[in-house]
Each structure stands twice: as C-alpha cells, then as structure tokens.
N, C-alpha and C. Protein backbone atom coordinates (compact mmCIF):
# COMPACT_ATOMS: atom_id res chain seq x y z
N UNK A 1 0.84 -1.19 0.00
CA UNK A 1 0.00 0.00 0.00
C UNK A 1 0.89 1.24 0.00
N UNK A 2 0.78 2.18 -0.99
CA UNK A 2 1.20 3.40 -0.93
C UNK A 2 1.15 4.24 0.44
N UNK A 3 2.44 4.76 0.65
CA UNK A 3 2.96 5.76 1.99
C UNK A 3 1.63 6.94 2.16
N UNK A 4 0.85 7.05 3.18
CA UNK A 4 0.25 8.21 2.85
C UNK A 4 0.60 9.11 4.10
N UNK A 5 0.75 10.55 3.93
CA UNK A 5 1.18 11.75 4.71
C UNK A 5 -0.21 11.77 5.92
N UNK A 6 0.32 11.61 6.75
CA UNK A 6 -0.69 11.89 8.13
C UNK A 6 -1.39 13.42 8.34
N UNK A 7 -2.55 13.96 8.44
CA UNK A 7 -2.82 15.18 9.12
C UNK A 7 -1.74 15.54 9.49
N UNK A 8 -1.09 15.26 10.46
CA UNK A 8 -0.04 16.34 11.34
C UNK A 8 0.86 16.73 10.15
N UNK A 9 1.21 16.00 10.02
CA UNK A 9 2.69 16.07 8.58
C UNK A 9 2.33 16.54 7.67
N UNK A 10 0.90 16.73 7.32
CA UNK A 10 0.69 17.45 5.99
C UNK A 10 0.90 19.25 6.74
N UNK A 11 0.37 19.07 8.10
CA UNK A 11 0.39 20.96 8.60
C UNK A 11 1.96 21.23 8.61
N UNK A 12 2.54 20.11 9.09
CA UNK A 12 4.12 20.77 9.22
C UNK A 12 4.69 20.94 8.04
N UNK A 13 4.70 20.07 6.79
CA UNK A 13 5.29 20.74 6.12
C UNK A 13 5.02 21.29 5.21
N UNK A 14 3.41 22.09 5.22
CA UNK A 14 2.53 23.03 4.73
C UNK A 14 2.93 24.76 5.98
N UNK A 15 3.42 24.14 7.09
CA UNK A 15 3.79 24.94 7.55
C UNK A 15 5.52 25.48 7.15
N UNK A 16 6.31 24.75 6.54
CA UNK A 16 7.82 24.86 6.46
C UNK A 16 7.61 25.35 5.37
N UNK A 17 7.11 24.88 4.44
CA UNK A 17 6.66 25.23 2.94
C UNK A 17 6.49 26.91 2.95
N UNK A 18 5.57 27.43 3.92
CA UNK A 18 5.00 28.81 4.18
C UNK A 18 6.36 29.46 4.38
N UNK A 19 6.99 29.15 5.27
CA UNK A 19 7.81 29.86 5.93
C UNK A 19 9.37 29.88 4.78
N UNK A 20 9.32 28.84 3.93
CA UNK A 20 10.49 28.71 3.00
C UNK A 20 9.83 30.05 2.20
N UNK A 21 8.58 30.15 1.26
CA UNK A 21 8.50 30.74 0.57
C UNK A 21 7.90 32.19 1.35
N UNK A 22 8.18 32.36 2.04
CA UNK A 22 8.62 33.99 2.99
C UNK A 22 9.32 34.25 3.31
N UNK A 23 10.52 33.20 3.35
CA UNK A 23 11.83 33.90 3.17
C UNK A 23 12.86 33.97 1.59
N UNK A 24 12.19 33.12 0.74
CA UNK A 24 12.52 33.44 -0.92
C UNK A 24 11.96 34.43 -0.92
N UNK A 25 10.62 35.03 -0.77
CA UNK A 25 10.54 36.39 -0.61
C UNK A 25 11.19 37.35 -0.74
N UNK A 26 11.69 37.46 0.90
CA UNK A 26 12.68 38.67 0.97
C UNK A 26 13.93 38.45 0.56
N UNK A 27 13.91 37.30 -0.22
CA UNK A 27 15.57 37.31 -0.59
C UNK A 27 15.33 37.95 -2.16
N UNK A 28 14.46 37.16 -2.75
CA UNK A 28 13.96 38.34 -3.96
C UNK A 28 14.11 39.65 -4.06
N UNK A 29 13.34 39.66 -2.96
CA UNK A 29 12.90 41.22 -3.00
C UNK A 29 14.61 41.82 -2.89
N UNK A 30 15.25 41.77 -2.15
CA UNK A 30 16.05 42.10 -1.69
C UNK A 30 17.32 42.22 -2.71
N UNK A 31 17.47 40.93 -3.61
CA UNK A 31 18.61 40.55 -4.39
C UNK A 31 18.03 40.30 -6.09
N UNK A 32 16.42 40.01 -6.21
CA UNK A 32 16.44 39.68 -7.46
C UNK A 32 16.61 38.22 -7.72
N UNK A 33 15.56 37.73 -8.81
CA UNK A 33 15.74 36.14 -9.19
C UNK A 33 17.18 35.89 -9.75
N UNK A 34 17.48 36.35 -10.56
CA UNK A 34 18.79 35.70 -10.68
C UNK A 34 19.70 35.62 -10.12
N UNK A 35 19.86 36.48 -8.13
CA UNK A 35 20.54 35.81 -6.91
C UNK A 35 19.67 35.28 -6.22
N UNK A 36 18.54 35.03 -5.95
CA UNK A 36 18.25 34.62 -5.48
C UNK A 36 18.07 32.91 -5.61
N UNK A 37 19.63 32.49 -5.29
CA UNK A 37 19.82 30.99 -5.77
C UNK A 37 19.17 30.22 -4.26
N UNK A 38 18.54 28.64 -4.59
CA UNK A 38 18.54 27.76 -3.92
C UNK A 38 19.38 28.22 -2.52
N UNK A 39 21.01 28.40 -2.92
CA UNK A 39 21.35 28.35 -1.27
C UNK A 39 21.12 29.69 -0.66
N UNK A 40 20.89 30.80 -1.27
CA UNK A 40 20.79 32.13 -0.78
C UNK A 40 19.25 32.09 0.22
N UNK A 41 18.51 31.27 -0.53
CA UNK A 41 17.16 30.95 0.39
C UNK A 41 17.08 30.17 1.77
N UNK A 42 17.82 28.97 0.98
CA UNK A 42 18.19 28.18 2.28
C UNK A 42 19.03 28.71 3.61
N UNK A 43 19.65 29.65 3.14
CA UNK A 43 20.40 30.33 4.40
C UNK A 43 19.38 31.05 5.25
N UNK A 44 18.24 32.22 4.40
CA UNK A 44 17.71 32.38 4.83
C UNK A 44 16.65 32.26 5.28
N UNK A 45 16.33 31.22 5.42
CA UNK A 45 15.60 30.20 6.09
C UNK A 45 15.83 29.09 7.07
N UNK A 46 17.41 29.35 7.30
CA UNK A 46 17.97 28.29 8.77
C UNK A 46 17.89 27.23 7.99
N UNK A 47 18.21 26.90 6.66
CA UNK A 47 17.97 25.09 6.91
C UNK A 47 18.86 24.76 5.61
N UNK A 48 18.88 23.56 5.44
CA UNK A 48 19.95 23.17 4.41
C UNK A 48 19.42 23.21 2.81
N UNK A 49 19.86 23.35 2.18
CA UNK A 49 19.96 23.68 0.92
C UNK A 49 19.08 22.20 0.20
N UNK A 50 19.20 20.98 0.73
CA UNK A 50 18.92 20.17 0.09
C UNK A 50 17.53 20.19 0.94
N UNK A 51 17.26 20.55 1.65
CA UNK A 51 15.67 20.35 2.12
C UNK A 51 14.74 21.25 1.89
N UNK A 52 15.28 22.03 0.54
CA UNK A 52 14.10 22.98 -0.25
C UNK A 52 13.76 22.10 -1.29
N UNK A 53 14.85 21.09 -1.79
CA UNK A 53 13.46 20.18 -2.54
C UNK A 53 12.54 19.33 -2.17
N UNK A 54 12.87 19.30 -0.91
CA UNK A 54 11.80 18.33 -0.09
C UNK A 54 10.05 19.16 -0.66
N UNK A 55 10.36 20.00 -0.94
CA UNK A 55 9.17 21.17 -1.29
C UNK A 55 9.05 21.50 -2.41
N UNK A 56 9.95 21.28 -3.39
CA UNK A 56 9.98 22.36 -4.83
C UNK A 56 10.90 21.51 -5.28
N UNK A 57 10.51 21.14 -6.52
CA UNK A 57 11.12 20.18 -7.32
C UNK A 57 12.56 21.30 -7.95
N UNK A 58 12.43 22.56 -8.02
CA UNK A 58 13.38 23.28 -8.54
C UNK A 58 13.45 24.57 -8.14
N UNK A 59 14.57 24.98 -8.86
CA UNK A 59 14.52 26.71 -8.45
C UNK A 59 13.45 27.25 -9.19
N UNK A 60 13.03 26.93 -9.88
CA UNK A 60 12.17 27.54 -10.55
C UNK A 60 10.76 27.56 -10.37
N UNK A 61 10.35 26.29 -10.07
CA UNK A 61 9.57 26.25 -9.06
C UNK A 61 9.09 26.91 -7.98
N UNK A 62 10.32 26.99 -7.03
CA UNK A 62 10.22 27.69 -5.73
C UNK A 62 9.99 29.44 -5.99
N UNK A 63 10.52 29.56 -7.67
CA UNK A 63 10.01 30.93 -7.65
C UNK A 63 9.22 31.50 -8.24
N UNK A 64 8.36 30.44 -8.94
CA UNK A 64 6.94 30.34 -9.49
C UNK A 64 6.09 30.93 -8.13
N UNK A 65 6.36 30.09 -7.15
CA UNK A 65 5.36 30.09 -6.20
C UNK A 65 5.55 31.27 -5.50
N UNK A 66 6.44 32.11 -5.08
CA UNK A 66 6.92 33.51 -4.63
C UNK A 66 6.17 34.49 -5.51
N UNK A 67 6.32 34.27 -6.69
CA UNK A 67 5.86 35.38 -7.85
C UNK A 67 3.92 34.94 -7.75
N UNK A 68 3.73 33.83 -7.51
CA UNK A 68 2.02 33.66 -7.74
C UNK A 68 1.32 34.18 -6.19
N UNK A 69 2.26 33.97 -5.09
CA UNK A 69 1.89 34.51 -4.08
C UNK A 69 1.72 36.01 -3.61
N UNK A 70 2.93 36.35 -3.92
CA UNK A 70 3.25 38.04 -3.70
C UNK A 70 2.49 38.91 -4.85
N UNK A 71 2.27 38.48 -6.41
CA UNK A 71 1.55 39.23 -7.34
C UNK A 71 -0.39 38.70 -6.93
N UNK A 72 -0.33 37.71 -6.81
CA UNK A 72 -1.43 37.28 -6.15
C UNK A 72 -2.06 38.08 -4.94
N UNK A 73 -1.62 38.18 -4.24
CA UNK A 73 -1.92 39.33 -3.01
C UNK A 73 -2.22 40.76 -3.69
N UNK A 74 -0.94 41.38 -4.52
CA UNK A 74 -1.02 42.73 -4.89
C UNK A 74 -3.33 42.51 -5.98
N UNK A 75 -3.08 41.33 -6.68
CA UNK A 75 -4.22 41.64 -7.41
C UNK A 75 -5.67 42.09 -6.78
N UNK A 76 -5.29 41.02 -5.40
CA UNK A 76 -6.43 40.74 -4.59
C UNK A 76 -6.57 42.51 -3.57
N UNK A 77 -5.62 43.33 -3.39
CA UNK A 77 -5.55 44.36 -2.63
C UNK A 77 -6.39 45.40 -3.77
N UNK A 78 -6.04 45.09 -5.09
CA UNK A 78 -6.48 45.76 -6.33
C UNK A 78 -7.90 45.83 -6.55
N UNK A 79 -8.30 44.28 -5.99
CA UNK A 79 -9.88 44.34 -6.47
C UNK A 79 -10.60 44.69 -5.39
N UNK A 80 -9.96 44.67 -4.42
CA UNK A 80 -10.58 45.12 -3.09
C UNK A 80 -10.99 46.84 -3.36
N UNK A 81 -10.06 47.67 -4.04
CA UNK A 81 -10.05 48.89 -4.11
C UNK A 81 -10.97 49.04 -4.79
N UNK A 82 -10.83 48.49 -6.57
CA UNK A 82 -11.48 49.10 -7.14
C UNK A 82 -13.34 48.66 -7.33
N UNK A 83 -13.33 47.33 -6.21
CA UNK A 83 -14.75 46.66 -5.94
C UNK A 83 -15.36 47.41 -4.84
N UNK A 84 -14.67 48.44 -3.91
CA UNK A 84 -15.13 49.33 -2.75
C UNK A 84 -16.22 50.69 -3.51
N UNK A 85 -16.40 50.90 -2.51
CA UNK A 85 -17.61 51.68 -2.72
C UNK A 85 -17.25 53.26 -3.19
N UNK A 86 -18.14 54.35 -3.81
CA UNK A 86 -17.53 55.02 -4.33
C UNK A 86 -18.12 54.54 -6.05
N UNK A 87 -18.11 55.87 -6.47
CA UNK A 87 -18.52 56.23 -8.07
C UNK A 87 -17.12 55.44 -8.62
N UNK A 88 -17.37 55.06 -9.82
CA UNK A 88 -16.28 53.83 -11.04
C UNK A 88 -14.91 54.83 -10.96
N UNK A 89 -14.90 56.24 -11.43
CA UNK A 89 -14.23 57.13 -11.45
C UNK A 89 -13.28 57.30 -10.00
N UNK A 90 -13.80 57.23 -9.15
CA UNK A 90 -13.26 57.57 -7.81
C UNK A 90 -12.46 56.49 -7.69
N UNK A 91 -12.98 55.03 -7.77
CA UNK A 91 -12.75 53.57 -7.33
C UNK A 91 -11.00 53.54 -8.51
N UNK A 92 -11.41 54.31 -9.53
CA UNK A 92 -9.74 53.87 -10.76
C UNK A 92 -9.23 54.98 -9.82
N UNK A 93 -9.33 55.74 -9.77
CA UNK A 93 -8.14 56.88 -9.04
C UNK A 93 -7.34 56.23 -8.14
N UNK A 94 -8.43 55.71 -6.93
CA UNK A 94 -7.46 54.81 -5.90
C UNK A 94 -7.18 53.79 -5.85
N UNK A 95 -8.35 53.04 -6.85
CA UNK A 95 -7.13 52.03 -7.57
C UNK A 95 -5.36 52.07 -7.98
N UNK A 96 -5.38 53.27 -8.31
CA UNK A 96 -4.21 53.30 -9.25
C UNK A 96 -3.05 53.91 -8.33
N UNK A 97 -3.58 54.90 -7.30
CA UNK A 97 -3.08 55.22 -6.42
C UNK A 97 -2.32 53.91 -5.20
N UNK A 98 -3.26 53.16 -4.80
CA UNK A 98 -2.90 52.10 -3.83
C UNK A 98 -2.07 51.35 -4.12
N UNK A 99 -2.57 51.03 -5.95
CA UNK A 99 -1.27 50.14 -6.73
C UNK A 99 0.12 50.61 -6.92
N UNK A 100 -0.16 51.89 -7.13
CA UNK A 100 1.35 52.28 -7.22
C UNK A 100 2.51 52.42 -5.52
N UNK A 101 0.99 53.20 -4.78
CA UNK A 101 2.22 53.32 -3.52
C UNK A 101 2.59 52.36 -2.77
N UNK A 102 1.64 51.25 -2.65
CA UNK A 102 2.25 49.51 -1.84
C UNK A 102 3.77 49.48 -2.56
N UNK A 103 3.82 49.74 -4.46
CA UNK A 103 4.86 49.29 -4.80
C UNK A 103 6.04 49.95 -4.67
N UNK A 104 5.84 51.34 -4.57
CA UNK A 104 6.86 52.31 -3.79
C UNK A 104 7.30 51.82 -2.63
N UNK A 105 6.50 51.03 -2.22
CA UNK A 105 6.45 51.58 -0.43
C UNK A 105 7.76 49.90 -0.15
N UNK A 106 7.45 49.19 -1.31
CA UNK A 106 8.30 48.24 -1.37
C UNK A 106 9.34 47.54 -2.48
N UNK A 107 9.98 48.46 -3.03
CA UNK A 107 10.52 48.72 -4.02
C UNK A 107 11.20 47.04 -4.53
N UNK A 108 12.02 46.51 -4.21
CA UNK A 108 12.68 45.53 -4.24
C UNK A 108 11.80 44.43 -4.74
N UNK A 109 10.71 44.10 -4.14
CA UNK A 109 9.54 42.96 -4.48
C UNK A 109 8.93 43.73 -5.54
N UNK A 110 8.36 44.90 -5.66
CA UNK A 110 7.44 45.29 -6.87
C UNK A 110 8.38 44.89 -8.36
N UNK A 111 9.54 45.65 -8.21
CA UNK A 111 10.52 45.92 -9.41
C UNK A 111 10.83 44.14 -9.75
N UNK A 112 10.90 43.15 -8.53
CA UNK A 112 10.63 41.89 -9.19
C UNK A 112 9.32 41.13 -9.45
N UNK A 113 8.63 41.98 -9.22
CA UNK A 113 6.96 41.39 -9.77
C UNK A 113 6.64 42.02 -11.04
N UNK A 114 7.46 43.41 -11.14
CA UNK A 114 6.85 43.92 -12.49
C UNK A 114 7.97 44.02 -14.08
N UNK A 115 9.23 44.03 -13.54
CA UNK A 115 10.14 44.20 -14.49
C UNK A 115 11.35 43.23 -14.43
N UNK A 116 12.04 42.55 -13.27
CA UNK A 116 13.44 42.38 -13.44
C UNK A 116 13.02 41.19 -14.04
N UNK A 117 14.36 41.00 -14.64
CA UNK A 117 14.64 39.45 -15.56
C UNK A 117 14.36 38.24 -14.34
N UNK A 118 13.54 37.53 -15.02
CA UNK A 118 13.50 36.34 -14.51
C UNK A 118 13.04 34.62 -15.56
N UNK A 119 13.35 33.67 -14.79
CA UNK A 119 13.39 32.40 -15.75
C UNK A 119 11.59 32.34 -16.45
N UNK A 120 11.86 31.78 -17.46
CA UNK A 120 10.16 31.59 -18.65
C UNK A 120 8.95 31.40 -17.65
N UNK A 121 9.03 30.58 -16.46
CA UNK A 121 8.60 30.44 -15.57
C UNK A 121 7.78 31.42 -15.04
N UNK A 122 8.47 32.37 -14.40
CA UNK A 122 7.76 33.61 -13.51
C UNK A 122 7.49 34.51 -15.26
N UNK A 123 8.44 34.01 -15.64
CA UNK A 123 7.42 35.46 -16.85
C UNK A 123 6.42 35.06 -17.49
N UNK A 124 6.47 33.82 -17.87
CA UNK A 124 4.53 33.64 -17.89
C UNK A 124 3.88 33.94 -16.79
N UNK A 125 3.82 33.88 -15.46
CA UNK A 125 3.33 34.05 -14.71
C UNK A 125 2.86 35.63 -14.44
N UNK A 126 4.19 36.04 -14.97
CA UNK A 126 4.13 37.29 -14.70
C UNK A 126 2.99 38.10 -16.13
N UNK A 127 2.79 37.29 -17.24
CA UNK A 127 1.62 37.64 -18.04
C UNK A 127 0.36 37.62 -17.55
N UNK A 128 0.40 36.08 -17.01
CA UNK A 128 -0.90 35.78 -16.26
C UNK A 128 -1.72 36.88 -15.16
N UNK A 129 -0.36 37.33 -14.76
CA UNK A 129 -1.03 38.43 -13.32
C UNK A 129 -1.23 39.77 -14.20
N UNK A 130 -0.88 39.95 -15.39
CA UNK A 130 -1.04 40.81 -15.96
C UNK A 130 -2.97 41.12 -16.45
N UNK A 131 -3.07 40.21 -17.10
CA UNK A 131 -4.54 39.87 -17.26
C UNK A 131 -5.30 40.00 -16.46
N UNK A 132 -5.05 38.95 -15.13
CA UNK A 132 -5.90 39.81 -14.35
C UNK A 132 -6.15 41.16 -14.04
N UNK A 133 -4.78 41.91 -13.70
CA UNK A 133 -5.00 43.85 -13.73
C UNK A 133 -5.84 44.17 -14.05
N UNK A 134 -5.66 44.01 -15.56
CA UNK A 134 -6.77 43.97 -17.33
C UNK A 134 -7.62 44.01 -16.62
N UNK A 135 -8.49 42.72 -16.43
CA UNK A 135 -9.72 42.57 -16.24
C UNK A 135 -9.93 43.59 -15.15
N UNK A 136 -9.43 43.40 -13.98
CA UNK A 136 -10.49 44.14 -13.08
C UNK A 136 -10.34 46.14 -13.62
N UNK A 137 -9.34 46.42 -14.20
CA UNK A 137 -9.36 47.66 -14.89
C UNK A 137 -10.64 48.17 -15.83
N UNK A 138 -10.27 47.08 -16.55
CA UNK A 138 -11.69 46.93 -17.66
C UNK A 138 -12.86 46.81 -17.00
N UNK A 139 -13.10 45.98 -16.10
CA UNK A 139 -14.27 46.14 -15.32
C UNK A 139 -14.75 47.39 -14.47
N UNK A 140 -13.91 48.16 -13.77
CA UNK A 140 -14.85 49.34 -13.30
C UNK A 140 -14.80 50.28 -14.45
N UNK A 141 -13.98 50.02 -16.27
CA UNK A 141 -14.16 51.22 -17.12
C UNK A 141 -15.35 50.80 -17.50
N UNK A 142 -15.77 49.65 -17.57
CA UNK A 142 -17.41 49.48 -18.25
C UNK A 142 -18.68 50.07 -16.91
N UNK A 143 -18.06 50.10 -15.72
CA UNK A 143 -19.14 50.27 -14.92
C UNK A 143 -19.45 51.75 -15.17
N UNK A 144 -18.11 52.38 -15.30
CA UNK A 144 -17.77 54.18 -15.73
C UNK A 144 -18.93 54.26 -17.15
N UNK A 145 -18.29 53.51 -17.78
CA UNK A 145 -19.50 53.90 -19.14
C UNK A 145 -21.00 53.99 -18.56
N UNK A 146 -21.51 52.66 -18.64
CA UNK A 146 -22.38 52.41 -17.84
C UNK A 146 -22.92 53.22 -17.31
N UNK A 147 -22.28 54.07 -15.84
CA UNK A 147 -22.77 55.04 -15.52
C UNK A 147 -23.30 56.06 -15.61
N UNK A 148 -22.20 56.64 -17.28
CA UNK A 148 -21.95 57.65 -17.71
C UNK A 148 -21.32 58.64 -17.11
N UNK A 149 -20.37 58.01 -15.95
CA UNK A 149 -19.16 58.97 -16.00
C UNK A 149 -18.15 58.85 -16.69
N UNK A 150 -18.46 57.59 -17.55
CA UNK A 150 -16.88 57.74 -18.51
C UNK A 150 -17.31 57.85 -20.07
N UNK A 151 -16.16 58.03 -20.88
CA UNK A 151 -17.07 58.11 -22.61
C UNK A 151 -17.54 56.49 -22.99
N UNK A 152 -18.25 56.44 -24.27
CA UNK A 152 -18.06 55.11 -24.46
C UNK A 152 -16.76 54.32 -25.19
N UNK A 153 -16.38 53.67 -25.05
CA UNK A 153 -14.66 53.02 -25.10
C UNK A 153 -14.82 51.55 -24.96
N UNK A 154 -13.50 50.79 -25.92
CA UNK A 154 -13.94 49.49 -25.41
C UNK A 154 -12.48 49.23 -24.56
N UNK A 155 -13.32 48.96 -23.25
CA UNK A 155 -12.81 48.86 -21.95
C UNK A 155 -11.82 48.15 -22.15
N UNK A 156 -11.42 46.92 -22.49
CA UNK A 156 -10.36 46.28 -22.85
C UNK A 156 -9.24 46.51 -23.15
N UNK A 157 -9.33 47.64 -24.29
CA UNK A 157 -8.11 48.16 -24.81
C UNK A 157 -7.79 49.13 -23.80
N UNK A 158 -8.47 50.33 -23.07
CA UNK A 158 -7.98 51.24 -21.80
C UNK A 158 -7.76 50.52 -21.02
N UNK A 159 -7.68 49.38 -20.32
CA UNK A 159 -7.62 48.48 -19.22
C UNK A 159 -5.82 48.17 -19.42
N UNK A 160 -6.01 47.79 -20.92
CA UNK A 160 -4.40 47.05 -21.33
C UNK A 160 -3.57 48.06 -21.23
N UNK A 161 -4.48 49.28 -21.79
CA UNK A 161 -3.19 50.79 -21.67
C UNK A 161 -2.83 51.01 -20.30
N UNK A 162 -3.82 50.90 -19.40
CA UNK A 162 -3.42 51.27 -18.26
C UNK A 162 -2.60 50.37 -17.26
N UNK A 163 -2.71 49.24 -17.83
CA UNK A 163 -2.19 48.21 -17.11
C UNK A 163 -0.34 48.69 -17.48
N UNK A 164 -0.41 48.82 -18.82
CA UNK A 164 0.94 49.14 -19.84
C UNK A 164 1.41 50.43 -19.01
N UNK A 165 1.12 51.17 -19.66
CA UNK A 165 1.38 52.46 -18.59
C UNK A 165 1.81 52.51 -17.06
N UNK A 166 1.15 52.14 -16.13
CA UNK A 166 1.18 52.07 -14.67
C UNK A 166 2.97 51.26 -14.98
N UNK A 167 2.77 50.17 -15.14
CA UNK A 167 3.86 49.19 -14.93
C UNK A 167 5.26 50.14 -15.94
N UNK A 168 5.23 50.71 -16.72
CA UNK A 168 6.38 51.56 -17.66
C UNK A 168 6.79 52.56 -16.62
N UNK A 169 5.64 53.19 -15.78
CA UNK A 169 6.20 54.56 -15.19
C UNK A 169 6.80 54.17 -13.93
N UNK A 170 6.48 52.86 -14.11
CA UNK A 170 7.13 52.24 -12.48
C UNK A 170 8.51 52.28 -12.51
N UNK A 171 8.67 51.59 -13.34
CA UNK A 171 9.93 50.65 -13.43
C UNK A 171 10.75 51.38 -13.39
N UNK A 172 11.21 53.05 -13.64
CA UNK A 172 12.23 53.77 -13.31
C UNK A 172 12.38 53.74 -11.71
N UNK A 173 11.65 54.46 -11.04
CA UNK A 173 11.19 54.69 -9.56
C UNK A 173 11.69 53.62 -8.53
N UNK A 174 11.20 52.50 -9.67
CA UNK A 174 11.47 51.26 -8.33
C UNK A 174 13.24 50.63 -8.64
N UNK A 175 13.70 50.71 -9.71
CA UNK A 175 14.86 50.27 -9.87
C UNK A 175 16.09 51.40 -9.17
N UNK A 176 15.45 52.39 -9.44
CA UNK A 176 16.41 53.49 -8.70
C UNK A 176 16.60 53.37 -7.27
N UNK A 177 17.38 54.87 -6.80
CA UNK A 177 17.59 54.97 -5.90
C UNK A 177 16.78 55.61 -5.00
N UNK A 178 15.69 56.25 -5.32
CA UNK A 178 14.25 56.73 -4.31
C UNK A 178 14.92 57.99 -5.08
N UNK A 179 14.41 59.04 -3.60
CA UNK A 179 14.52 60.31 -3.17
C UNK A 179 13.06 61.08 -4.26
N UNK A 180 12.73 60.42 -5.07
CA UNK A 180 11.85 61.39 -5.97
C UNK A 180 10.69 61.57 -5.29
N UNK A 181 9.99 62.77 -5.58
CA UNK A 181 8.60 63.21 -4.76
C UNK A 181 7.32 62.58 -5.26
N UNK A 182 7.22 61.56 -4.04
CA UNK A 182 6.15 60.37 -4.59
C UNK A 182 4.50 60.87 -4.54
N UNK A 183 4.12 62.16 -3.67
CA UNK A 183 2.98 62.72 -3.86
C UNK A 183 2.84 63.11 -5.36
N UNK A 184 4.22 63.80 -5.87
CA UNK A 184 3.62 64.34 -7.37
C UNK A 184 3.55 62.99 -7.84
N UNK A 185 4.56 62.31 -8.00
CA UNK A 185 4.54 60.81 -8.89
C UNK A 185 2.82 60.35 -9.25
N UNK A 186 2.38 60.18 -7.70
CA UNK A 186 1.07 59.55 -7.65
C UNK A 186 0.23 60.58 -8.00
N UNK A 187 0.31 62.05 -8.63
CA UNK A 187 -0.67 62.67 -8.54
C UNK A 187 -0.47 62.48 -10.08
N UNK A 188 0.73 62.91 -10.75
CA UNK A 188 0.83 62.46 -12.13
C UNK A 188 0.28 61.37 -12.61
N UNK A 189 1.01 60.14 -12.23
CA UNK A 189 0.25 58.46 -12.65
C UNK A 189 -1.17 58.61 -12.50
N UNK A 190 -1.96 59.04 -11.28
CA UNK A 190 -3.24 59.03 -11.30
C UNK A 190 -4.22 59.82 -12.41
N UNK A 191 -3.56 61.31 -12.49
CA UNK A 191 -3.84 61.87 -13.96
C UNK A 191 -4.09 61.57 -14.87
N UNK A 192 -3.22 60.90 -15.04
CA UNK A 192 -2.35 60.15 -16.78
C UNK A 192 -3.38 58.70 -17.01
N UNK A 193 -3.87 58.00 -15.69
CA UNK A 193 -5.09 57.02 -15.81
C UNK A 193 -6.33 57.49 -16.31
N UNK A 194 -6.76 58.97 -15.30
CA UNK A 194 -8.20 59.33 -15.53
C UNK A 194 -7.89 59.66 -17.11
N UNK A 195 -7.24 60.36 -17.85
CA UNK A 195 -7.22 60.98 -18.86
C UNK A 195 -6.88 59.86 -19.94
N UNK A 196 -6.81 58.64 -19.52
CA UNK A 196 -6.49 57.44 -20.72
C UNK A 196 -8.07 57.15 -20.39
N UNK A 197 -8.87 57.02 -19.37
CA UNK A 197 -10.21 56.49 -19.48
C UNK A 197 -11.51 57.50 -20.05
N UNK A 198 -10.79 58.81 -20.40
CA UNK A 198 -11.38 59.87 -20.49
C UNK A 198 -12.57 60.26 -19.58
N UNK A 199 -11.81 60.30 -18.52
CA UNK A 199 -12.32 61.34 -17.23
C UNK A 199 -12.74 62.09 -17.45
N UNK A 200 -13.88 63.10 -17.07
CA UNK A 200 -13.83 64.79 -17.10
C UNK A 200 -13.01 65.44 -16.08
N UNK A 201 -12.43 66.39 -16.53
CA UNK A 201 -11.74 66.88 -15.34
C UNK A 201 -12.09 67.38 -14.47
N UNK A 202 -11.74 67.25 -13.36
CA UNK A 202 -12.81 67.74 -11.79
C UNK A 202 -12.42 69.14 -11.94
C-alpha cells in the first residue's frame, strides 16, 4: 500500500513550505531572481539547501510560487479597491493610487513582480497576473461607461493601456535609488489614468 502523509505532517510541512517561501521572498525582493539561488534561500531560512526540494522540485519552481503569491496578493488588494464603494471614477483613481504606492512603499519585491529578468517560468506568470490587472481595470471602465461617467470606449483596450502604462512609469522609480517626490509621482500616474479612461476633469 502506498505511503500516505498523516494530518499532522501534511500541517508541518505546509507549515515549512509557508515559511520557505517567505523567506525566498525577501531574498527576492532584496537581491532579485537571478541571486536569489537555492542556497541564498536556504540560508535564509535556517535550513539546508537540500531540504528545499523536499518542497519544490526546482529553483524555478520555488520561484513560481513567490511570484504567484506576492503578485497574487497585490491583485487581490487591487480588487478590493477598485470593488469598494464610491462612483467607477473615484474607485480607478485609488485604484491606481494604492497600486502604485504599496509598490513604492516596497521597491525591491514590486521591481521583481513587475520588471526584473526572470526564468520563462515567472514570466509567464508574470503575463498571467497581468490579465488579471486587465480585467479588473476593464471592469470598473465598463461600470464608468455604464454610468456615464466615462465616454463610451472598449474597456479592454484602456484596461491594457493602463495596465501598460502604470507598470512603464514604475519601473524607473522602483529600480532606482528613491529620493523622488512620490505625492507628485502619484498625482501624475493618477492623472495620466483618468485621462487614458477619459475622465472629465474635476
């Protein structure tokens, strides 16, 4: 009869599992996929190098699951915003606002969720999380039509621009060295959204 994993043993190493891929995390964030090797994780994580495959058949793997977790979260903070209450118009502003400053606010993880080189792996992945954006973008521009606070447009294509856009104006900001004035940043980016969905101007 085939070995089967007990309750307890499935929490522990559903629990080690958690804790490996929160500290690939911050080693990401910190260094980027292409240092962020197998042993750079394992260090930081207290444990030996060979007992991250006990979990992840590969490096690549292990950073599939970092990139589906951490962009996964950012989507879910996204739809929270732009599914909150508040006129379609209001809901993209701070949409776009929240999206950008979490990624300010954590430069190292955004700049590897949205731009740095990484294996075929995370960059499909990294399409995949793209789409979603899309969609929920596209979705409050049709609610905007709809409303008639926005023109009529097919939402799809402003969704992709904005998705395009947001992620282009990032990628300077977050690869740098800071110091730039992130109120204008976000007052600009937020602009530059209403006026791709054709906002009226307040």
């Amino acid at each position: 009869m085939a070995y089967r994993k007990t309750p307890a043993e499935i929490r522990r190493l559903s629990t080690a599992k958690d804790l490996l891929v929160a500290r690939a995390t911050e080693v990401v964030a910190e260094v980027g996929w292409s240092q962020a090797s197998v042993t750079a994780v394992a260090d930081a994580a207290g444990i030996a190098a060979g007992s991250v495959y006990q979990h992840f058949p590969s490096k690549a793997a292990l950073a599939v699951e970092v990139f589906r977790r951490a962009a996964g979260h950012e989507v879910e903070v996204l739809g929270e915003v732009l599914h909150g209450p508040g006129d379609p118009v209001d809901r993209l502003a701070r949409g776009v606002q929240v999206f950008a400053r979490r990624a300010l606010e954590n430069r190292g993880l955004a700049h590897a969720l949205l731009a740095a080189p990484a294996e075929p792996a995370v960059g499909a992945e990294r399409l995949a999380h793209r789409r979603r954006y899309r969609a929920l973008f596209a979705e409050v521009v049709r609610e905007g039509v709809a409303a008639g606070a926005l023109p009529a447009q097919n939402a799809e294509i402003t969704a992709a621009a904005l998705t395009g856009a947001i992620g282009e104006i990032l990628v300077d900001p977050l690869g740098g060295p800071g110091g730039e004035d992130l109120d204008a940043l976000l007052a600009d980016l937020t602009a530059l959204a209403l006026r791709c969905a054709g906002a009226p101007r307040s």
